[in-house]
N, C-alpha and C. Protein backbone atom coordinates (compact mmCIF):
# COMPACT_ATOMS: atom_id res chain seq x y z
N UNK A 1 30.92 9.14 -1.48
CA UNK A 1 29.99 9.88 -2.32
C UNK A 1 28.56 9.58 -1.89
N UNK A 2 27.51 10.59 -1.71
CA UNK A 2 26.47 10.39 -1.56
C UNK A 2 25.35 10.08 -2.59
N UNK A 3 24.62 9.36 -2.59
CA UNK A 3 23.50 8.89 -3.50
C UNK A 3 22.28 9.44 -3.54
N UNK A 4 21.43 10.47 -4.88
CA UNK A 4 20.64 10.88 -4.58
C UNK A 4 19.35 10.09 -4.88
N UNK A 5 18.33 9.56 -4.00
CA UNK A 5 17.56 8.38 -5.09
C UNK A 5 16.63 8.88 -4.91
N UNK A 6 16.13 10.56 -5.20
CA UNK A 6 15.18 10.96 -5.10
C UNK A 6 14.80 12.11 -6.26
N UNK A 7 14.48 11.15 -7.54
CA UNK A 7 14.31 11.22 -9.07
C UNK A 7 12.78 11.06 -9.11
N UNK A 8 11.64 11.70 -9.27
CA UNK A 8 10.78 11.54 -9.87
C UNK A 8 10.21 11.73 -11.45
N UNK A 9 9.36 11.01 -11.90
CA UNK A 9 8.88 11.81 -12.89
C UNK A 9 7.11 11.85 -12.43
N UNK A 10 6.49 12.80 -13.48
CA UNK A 10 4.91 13.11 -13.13
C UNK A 10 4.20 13.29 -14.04
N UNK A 11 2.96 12.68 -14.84
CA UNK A 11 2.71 12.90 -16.31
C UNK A 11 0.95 13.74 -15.26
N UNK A 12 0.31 14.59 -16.10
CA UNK A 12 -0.48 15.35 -15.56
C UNK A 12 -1.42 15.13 -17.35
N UNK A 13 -2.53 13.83 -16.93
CA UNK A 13 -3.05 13.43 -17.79
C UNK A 13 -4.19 14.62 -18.19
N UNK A 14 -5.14 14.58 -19.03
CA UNK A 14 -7.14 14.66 -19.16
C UNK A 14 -7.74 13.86 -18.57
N UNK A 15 -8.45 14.09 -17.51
CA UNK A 15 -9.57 13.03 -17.51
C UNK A 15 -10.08 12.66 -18.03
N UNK A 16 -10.57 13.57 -19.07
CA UNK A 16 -12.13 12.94 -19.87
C UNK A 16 -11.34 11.81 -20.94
N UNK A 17 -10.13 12.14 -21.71
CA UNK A 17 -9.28 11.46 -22.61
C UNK A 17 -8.27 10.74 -22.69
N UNK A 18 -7.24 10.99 -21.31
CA UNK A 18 -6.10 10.14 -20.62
C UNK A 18 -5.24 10.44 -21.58
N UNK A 19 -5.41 11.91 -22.37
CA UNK A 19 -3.96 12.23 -23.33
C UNK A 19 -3.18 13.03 -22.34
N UNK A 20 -2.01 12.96 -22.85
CA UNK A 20 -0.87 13.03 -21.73
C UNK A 20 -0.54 14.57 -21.71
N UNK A 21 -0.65 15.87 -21.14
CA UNK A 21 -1.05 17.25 -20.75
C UNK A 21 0.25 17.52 -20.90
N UNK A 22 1.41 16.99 -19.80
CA UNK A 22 2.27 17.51 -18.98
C UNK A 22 3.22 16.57 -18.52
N UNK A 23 4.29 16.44 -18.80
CA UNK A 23 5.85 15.43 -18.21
C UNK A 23 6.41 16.48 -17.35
N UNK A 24 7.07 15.92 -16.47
CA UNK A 24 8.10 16.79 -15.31
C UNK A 24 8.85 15.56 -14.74
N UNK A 25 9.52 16.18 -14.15
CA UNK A 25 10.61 15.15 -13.28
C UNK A 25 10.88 16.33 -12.07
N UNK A 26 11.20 15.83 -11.47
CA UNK A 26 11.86 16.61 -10.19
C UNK A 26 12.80 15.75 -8.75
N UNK A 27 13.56 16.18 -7.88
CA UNK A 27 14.14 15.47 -6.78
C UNK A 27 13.00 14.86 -6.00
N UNK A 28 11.94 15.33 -5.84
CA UNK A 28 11.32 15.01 -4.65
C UNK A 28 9.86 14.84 -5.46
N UNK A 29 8.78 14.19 -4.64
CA UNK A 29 7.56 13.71 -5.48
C UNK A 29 6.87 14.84 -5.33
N UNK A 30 6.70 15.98 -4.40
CA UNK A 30 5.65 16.82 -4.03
C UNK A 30 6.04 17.70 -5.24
N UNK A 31 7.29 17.43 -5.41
CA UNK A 31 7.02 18.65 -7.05
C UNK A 31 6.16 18.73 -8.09
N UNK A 32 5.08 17.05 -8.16
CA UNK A 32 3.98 17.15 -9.10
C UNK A 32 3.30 17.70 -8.30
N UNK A 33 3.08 18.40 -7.56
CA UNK A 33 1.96 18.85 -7.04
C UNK A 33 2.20 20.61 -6.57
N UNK A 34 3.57 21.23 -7.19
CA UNK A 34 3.67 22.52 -7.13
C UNK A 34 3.01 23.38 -8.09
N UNK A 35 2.48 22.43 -9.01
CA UNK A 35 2.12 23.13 -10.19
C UNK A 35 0.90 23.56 -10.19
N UNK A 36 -0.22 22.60 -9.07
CA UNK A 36 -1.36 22.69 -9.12
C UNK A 36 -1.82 24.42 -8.29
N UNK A 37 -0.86 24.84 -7.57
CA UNK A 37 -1.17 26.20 -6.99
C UNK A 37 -0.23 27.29 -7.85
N UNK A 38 0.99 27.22 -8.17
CA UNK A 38 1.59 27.86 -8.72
C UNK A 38 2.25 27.46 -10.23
N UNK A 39 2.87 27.93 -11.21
CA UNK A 39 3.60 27.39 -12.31
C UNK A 39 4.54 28.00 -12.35
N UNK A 40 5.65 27.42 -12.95
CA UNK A 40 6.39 28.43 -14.32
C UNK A 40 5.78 28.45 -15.84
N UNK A 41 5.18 27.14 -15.80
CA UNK A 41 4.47 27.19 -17.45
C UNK A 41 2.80 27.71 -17.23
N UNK A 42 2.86 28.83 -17.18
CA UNK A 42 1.79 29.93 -17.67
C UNK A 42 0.44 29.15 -18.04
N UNK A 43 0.60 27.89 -19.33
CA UNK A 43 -0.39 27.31 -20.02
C UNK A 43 -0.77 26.02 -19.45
N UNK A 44 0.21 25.38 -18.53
CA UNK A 44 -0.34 24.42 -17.73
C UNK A 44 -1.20 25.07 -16.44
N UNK A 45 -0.70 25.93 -15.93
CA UNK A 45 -1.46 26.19 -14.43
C UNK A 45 -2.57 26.88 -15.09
N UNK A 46 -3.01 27.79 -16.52
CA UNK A 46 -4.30 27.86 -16.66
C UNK A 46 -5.19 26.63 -17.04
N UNK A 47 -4.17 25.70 -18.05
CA UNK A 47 -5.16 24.38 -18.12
C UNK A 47 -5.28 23.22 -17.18
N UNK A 48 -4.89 23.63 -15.69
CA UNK A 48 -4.75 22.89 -14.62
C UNK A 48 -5.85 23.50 -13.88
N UNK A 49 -6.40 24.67 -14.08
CA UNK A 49 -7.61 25.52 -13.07
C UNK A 49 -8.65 25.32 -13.72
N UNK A 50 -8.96 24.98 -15.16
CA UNK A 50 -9.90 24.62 -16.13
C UNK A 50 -10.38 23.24 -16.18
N UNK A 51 -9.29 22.41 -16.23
CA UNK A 51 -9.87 21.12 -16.35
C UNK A 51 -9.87 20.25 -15.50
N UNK A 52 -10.40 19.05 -15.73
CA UNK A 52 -10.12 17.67 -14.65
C UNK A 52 -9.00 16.95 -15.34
N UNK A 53 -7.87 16.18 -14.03
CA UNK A 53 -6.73 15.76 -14.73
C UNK A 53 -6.66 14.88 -13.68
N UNK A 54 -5.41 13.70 -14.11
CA UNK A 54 -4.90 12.88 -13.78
C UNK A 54 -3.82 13.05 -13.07
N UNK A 55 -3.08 13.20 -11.70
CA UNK A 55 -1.85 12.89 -11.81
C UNK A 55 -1.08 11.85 -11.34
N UNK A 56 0.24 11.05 -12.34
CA UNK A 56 0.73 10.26 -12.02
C UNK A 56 2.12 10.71 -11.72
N UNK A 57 2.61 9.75 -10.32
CA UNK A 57 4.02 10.09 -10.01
C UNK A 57 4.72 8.39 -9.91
N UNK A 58 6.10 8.62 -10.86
CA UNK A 58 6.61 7.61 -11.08
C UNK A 58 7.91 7.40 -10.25
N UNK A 59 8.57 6.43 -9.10
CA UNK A 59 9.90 6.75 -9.02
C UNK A 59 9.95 6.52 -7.34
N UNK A 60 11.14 6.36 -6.59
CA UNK A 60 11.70 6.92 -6.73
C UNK A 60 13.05 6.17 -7.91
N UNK A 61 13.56 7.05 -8.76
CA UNK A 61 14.91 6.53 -9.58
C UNK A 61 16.05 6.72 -8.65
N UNK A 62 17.34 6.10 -9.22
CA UNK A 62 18.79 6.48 -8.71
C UNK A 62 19.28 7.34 -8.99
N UNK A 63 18.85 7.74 -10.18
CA UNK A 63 19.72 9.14 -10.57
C UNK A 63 18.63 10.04 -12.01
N UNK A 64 19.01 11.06 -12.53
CA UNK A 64 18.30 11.65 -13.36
C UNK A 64 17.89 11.01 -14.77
N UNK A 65 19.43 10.20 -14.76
CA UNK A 65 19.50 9.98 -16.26
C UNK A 65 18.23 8.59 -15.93
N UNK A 66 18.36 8.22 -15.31
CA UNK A 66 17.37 6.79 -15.42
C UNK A 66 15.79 6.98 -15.28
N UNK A 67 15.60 8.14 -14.53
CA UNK A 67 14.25 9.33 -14.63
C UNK A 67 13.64 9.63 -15.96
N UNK A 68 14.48 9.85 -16.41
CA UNK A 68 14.70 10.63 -18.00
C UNK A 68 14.53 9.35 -19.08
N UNK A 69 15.14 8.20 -18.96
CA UNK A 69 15.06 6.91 -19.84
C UNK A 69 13.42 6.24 -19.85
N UNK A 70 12.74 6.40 -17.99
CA UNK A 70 11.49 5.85 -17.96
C UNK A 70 10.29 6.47 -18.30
């Protein structure tokens, strides 16, 4: 069986406030950073072209569920 250990998560803070915008997870880390040109959430990629933000990428995890616990 193969092992996937490529679990991220990505919190997409405020600058000015460090309140927390945006959670994601994805296989691979560059997925926090798909959002910044394109979205599926409509209200992040407009409040991602508006404001100054933080992003943090956490990981890599072993699997989803342990992604999901941190």
């Amino acid at each position: 069986m193969e092992v996937d250990n490529g679990h991220y998560v990505y919190i997409y803070r405020n600058q000015n406030n460090d309140k927390v915008r945006y959670v994601g997870r994805g296989k691979k880390a560059t997925r926090a950073v798909q959002h910044q040109n394109k979205s599926h959430n409509k209200n992040l990629e407009d409040w991602l072209q508006k404001n100054k933000y933080k992003l943090e990428i956490s990981g890599p995890y072993g699997d989803n569920e342990t992604a999901i616990a941190c």
